[in-house]
N, C-alpha and C. Protein backbone atom coordinates (compact mmCIF):
# COMPACT_ATOMS: atom_id res chain seq x y z
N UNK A 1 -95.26 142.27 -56.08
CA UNK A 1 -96.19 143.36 -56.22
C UNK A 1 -96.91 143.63 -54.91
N UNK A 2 -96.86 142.45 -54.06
CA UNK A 2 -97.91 143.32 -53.05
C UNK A 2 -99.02 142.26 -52.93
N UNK A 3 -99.85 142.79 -51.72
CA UNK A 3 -100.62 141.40 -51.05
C UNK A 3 -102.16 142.60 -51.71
N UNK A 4 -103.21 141.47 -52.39
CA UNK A 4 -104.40 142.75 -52.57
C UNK A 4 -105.40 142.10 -51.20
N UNK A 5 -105.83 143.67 -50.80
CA UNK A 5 -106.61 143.53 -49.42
C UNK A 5 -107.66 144.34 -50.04
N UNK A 6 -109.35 143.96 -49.41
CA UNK A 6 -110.35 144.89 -49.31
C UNK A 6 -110.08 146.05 -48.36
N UNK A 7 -110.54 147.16 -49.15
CA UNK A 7 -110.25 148.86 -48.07
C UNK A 7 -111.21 148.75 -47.25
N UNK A 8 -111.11 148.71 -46.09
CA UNK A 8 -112.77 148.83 -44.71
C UNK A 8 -113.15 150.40 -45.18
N UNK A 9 -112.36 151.53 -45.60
CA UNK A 9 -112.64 152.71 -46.32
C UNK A 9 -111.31 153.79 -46.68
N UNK A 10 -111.82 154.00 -47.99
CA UNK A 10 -110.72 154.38 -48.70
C UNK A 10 -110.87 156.00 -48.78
N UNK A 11 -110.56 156.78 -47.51
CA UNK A 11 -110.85 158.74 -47.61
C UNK A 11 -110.02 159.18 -48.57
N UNK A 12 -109.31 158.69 -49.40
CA UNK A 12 -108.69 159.32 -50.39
C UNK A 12 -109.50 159.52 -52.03
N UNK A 13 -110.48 158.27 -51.69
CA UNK A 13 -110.91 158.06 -53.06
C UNK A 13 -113.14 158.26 -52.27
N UNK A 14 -113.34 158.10 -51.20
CA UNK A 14 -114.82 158.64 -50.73
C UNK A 14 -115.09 157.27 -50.53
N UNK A 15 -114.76 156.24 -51.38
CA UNK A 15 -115.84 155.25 -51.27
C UNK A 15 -115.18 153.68 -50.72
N UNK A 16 -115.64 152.67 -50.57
CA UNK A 16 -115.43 151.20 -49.92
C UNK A 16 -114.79 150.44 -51.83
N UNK A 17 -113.74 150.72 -51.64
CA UNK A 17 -113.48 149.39 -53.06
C UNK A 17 -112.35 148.38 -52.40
N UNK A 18 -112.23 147.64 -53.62
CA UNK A 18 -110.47 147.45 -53.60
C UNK A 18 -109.35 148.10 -53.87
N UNK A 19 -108.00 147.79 -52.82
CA UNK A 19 -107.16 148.37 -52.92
C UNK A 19 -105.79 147.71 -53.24
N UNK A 20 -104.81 148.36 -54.03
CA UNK A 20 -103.51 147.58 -53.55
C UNK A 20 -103.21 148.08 -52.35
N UNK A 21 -103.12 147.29 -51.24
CA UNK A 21 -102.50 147.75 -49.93
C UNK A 21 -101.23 146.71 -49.51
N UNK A 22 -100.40 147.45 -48.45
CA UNK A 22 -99.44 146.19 -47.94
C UNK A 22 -100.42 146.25 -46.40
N UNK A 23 -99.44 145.17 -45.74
CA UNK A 23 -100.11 144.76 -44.61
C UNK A 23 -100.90 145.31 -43.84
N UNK A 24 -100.10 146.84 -43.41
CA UNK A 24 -100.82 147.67 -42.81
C UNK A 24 -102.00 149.08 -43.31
N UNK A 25 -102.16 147.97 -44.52
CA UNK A 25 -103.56 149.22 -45.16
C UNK A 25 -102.93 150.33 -45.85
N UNK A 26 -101.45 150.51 -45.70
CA UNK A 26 -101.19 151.55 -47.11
C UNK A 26 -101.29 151.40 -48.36
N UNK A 27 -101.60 152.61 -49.01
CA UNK A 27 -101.36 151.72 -50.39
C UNK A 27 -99.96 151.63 -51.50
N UNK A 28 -99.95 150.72 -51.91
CA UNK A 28 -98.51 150.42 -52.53
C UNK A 28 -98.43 151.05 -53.96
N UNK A 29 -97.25 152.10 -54.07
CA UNK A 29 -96.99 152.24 -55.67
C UNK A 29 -97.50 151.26 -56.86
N UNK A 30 -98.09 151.47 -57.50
CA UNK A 30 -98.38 151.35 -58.99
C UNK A 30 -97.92 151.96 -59.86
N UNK A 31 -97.44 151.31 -61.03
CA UNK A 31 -97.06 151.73 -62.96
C UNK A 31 -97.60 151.22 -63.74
N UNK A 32 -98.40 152.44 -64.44
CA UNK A 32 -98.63 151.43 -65.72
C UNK A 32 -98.29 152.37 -67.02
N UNK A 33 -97.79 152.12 -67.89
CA UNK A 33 -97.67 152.86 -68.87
C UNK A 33 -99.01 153.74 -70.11
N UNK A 34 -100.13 153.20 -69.24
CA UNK A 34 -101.67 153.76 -69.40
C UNK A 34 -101.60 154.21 -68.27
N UNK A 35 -101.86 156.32 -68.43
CA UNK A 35 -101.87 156.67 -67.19
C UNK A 35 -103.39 156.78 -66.79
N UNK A 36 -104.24 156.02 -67.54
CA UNK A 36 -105.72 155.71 -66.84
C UNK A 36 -105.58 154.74 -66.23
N UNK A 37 -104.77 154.01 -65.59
CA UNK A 37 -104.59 152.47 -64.55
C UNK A 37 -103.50 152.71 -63.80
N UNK A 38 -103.17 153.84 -63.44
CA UNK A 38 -102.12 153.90 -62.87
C UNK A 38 -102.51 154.48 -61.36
N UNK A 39 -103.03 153.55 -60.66
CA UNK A 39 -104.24 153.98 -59.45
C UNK A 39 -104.15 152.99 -58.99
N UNK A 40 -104.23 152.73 -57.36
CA UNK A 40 -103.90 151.72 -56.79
C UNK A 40 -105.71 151.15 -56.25
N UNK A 41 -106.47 151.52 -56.75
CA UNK A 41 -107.71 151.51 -56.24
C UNK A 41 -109.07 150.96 -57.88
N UNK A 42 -110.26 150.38 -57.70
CA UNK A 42 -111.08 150.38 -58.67
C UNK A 42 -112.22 151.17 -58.36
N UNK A 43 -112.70 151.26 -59.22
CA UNK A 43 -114.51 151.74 -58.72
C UNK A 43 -115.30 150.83 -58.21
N UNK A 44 -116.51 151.91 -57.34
CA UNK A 44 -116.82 150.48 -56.94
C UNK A 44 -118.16 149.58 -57.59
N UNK A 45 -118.37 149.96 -58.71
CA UNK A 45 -119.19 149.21 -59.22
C UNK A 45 -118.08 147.99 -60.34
N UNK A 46 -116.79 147.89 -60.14
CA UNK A 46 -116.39 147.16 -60.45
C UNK A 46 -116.13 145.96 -59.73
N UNK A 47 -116.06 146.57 -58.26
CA UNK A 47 -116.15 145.66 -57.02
C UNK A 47 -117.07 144.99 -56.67
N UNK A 48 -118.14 145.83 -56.86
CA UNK A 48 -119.48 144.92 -56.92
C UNK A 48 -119.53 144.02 -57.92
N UNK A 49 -119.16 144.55 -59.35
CA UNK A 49 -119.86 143.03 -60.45
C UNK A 49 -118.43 141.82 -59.80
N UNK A 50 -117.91 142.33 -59.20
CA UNK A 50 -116.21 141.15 -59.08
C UNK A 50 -116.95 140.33 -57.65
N UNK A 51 -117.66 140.70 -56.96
CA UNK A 51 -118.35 140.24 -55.90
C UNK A 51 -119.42 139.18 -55.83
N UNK A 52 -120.28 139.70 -57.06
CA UNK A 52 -121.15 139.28 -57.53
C UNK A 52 -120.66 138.45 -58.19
N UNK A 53 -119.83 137.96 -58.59
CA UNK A 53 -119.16 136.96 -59.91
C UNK A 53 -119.31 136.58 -60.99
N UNK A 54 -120.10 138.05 -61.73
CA UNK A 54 -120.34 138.45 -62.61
C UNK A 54 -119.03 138.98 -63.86
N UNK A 55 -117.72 139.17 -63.37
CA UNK A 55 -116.67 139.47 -64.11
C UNK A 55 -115.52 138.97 -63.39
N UNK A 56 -114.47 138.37 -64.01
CA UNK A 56 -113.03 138.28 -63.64
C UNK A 56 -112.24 139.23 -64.30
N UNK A 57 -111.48 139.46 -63.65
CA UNK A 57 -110.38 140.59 -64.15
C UNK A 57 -109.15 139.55 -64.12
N UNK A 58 -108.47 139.85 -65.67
CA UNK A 58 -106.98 139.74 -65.82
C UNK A 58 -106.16 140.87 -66.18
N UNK A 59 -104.74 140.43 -66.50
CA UNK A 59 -103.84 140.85 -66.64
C UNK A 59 -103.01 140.79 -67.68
N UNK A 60 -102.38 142.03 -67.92
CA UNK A 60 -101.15 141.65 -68.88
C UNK A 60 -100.17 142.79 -68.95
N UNK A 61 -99.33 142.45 -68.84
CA UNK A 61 -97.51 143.33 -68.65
C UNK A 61 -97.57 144.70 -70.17
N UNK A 62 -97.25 145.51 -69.57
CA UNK A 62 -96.67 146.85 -70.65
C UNK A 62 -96.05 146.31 -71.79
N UNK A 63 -95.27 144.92 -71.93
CA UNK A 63 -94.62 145.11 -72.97
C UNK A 63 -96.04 144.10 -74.19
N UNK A 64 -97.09 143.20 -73.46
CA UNK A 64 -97.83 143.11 -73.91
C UNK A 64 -99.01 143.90 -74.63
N UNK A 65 -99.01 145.00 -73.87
CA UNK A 65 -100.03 146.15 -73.83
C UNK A 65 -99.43 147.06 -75.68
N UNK A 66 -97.83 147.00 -75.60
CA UNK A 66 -97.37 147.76 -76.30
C UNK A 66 -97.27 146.68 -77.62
N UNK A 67 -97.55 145.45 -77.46
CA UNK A 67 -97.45 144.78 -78.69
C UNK A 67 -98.76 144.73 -79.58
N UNK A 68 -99.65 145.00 -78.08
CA UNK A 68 -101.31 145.04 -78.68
C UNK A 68 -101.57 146.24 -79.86
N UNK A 69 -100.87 147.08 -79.04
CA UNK A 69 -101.05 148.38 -79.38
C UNK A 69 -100.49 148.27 -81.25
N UNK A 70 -99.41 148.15 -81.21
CA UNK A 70 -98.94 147.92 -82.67
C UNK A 70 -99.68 146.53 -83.30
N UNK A 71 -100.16 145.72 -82.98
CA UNK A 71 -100.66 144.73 -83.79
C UNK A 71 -102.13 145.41 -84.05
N UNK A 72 -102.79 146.10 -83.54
CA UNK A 72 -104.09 146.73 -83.51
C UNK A 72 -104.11 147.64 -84.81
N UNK A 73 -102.97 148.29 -84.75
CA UNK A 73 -102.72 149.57 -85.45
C UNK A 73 -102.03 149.37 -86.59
N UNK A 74 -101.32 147.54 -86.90
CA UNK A 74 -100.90 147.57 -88.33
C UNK A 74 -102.29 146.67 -89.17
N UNK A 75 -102.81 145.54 -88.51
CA UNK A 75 -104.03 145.18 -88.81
C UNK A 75 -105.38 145.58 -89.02
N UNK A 76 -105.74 146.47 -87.93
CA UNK A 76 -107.51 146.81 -88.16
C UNK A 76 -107.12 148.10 -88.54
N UNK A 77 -105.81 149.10 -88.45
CA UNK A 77 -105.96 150.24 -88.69
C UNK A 77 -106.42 150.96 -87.81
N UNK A 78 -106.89 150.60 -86.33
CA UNK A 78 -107.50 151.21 -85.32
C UNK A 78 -106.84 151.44 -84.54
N UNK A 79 -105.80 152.90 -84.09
CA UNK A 79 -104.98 152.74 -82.55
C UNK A 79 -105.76 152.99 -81.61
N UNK A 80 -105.62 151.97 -80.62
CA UNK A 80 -105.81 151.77 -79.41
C UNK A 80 -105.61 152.80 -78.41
N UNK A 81 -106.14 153.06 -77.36
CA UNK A 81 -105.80 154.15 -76.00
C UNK A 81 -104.98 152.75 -75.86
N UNK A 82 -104.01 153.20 -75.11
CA UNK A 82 -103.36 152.30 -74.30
C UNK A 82 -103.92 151.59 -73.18
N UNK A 83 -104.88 152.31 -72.29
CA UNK A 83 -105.84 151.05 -71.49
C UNK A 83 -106.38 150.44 -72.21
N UNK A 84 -106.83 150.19 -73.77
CA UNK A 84 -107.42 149.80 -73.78
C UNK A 84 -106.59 148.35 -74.83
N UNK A 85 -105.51 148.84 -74.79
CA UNK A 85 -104.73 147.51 -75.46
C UNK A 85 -104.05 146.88 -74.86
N UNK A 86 -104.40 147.04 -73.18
CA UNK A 86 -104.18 145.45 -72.45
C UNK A 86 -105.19 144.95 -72.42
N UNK A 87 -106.35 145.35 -72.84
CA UNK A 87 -107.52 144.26 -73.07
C UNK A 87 -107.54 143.45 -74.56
N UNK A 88 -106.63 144.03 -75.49
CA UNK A 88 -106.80 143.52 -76.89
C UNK A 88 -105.12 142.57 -76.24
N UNK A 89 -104.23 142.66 -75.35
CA UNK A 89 -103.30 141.89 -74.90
C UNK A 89 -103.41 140.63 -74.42
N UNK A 90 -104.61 140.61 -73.68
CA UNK A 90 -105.04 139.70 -73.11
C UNK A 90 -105.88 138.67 -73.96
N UNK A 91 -106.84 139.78 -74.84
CA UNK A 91 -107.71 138.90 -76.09
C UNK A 91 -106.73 138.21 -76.63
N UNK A 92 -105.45 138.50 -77.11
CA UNK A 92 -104.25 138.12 -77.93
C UNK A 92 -104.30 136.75 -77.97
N UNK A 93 -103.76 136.72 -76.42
CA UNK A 93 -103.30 135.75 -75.16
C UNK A 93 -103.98 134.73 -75.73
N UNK A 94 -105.32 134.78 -75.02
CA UNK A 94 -106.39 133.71 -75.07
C UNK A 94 -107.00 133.40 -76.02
N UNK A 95 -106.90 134.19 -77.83
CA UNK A 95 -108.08 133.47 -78.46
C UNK A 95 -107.25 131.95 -78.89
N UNK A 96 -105.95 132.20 -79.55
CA UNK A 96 -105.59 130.62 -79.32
C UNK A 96 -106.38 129.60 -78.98
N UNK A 97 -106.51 129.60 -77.22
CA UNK A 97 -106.81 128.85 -77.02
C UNK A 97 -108.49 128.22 -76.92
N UNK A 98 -109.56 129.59 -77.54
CA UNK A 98 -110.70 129.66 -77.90
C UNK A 98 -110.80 128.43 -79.12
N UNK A 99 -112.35 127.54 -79.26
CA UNK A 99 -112.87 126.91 -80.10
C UNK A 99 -113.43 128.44 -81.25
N UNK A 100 -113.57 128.01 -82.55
CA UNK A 100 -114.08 128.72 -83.30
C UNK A 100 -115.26 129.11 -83.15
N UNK A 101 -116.41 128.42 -82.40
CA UNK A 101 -117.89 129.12 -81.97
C UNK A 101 -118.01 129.91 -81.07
N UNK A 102 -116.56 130.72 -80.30
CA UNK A 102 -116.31 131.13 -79.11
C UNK A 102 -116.25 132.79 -79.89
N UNK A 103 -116.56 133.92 -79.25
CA UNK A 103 -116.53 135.54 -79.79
C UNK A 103 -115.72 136.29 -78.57
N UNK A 104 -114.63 136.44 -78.73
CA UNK A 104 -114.03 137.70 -77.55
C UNK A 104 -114.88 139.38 -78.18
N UNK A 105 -115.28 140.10 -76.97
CA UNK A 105 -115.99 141.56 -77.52
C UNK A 105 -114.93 142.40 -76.49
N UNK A 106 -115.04 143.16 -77.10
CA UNK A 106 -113.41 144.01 -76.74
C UNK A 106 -113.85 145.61 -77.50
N UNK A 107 -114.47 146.41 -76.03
CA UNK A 107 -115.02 147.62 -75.86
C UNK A 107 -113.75 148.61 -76.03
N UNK A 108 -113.09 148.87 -77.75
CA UNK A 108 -112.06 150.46 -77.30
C UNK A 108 -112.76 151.65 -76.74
N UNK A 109 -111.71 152.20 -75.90
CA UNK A 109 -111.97 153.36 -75.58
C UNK A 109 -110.91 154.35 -75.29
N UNK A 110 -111.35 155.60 -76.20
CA UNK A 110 -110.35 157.11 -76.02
C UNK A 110 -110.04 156.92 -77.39
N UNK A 111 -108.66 157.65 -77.90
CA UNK A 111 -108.01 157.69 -79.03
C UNK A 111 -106.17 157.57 -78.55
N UNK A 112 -105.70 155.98 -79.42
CA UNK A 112 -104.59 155.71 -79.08
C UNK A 112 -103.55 156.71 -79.73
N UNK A 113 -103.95 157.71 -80.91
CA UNK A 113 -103.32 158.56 -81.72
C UNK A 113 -102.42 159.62 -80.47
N UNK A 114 -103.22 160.04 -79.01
CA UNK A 114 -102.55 160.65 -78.21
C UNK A 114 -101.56 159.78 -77.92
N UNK A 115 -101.49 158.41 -77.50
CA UNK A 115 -100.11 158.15 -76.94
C UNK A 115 -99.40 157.37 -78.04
N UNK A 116 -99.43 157.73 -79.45
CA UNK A 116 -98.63 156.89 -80.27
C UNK A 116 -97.45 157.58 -80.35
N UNK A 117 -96.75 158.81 -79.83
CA UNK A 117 -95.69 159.39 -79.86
C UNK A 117 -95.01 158.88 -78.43
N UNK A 118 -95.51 158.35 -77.78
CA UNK A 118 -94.92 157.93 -76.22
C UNK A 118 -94.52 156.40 -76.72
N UNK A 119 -95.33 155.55 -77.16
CA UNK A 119 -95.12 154.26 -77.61
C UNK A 119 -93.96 154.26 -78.82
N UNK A 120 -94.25 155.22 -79.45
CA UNK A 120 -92.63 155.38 -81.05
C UNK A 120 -91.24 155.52 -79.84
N UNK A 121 -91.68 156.64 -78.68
CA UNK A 121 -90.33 157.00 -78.20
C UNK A 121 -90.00 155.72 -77.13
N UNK A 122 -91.08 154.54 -76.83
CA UNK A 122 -90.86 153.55 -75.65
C UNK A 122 -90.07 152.30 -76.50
N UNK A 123 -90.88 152.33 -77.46
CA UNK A 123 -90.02 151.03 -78.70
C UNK A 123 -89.10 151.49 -79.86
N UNK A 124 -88.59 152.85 -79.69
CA UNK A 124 -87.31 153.23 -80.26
C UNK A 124 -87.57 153.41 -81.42
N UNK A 125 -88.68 153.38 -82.43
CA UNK A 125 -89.21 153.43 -83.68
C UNK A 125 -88.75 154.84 -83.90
């Protein structure tokens, strides 16, 4: 994927964040099948709380994102935006390995009903 570097300044986006860049400060293609993350750059008040060490950011792969998405939507009845079911991907992941006095909070946002015709045509349903 690519080496992540701090932008000294990013004129495409106005402001100082992080970037995916390669060596020489370009920035490198990104995909994500949420076309709200499909940006090689964050805001920068995300940079700041990541600075501050106030938040870690993880990860999790499209085909995770797309399992969230259907486990969300046969269980709570709630579809997911697709950004927002790599965060229920990741909750997935980790409550396992959570003690029972432990609470994951998991902020949806948008309406997953727009991309549930992209997800029927991605998993062949």
């Amino acid at each position: 994927m690519g080496v992540t570097y701090l932008s000294r300044y990013d004129d495409g986006s106005g402001f100082k964040c992080y970037n995916l860049q390669d060596s020489d400060g370009n920035p490198l293609p990104v995909y994500s099948i949420a076309s709200g993350l499909d940006y090689p750059a964050v805001g920068p008040q995300h940079c700041y709380l990541k600075d501050l060490k106030r938040v870690e950011y993880e990860t999790a792969n499209d085909q995770e994102c797309l399992d969230a998405f259907l486990t969300m939507s046969r269980l709570e009845g709630i579809i997911p935006a697709l950004e927002s079911a790599y965060a229920i991907a990741y909750a997935m992941r980790i409550a396992p390995t959570m003690t029972k006095d432990q609470t994951i909070l998991i902020n949806l946002s948008g309406r997953g009903d727009k991309d549930a015709d992209f997800v029927a045509e991605k998993l062949g349903l």
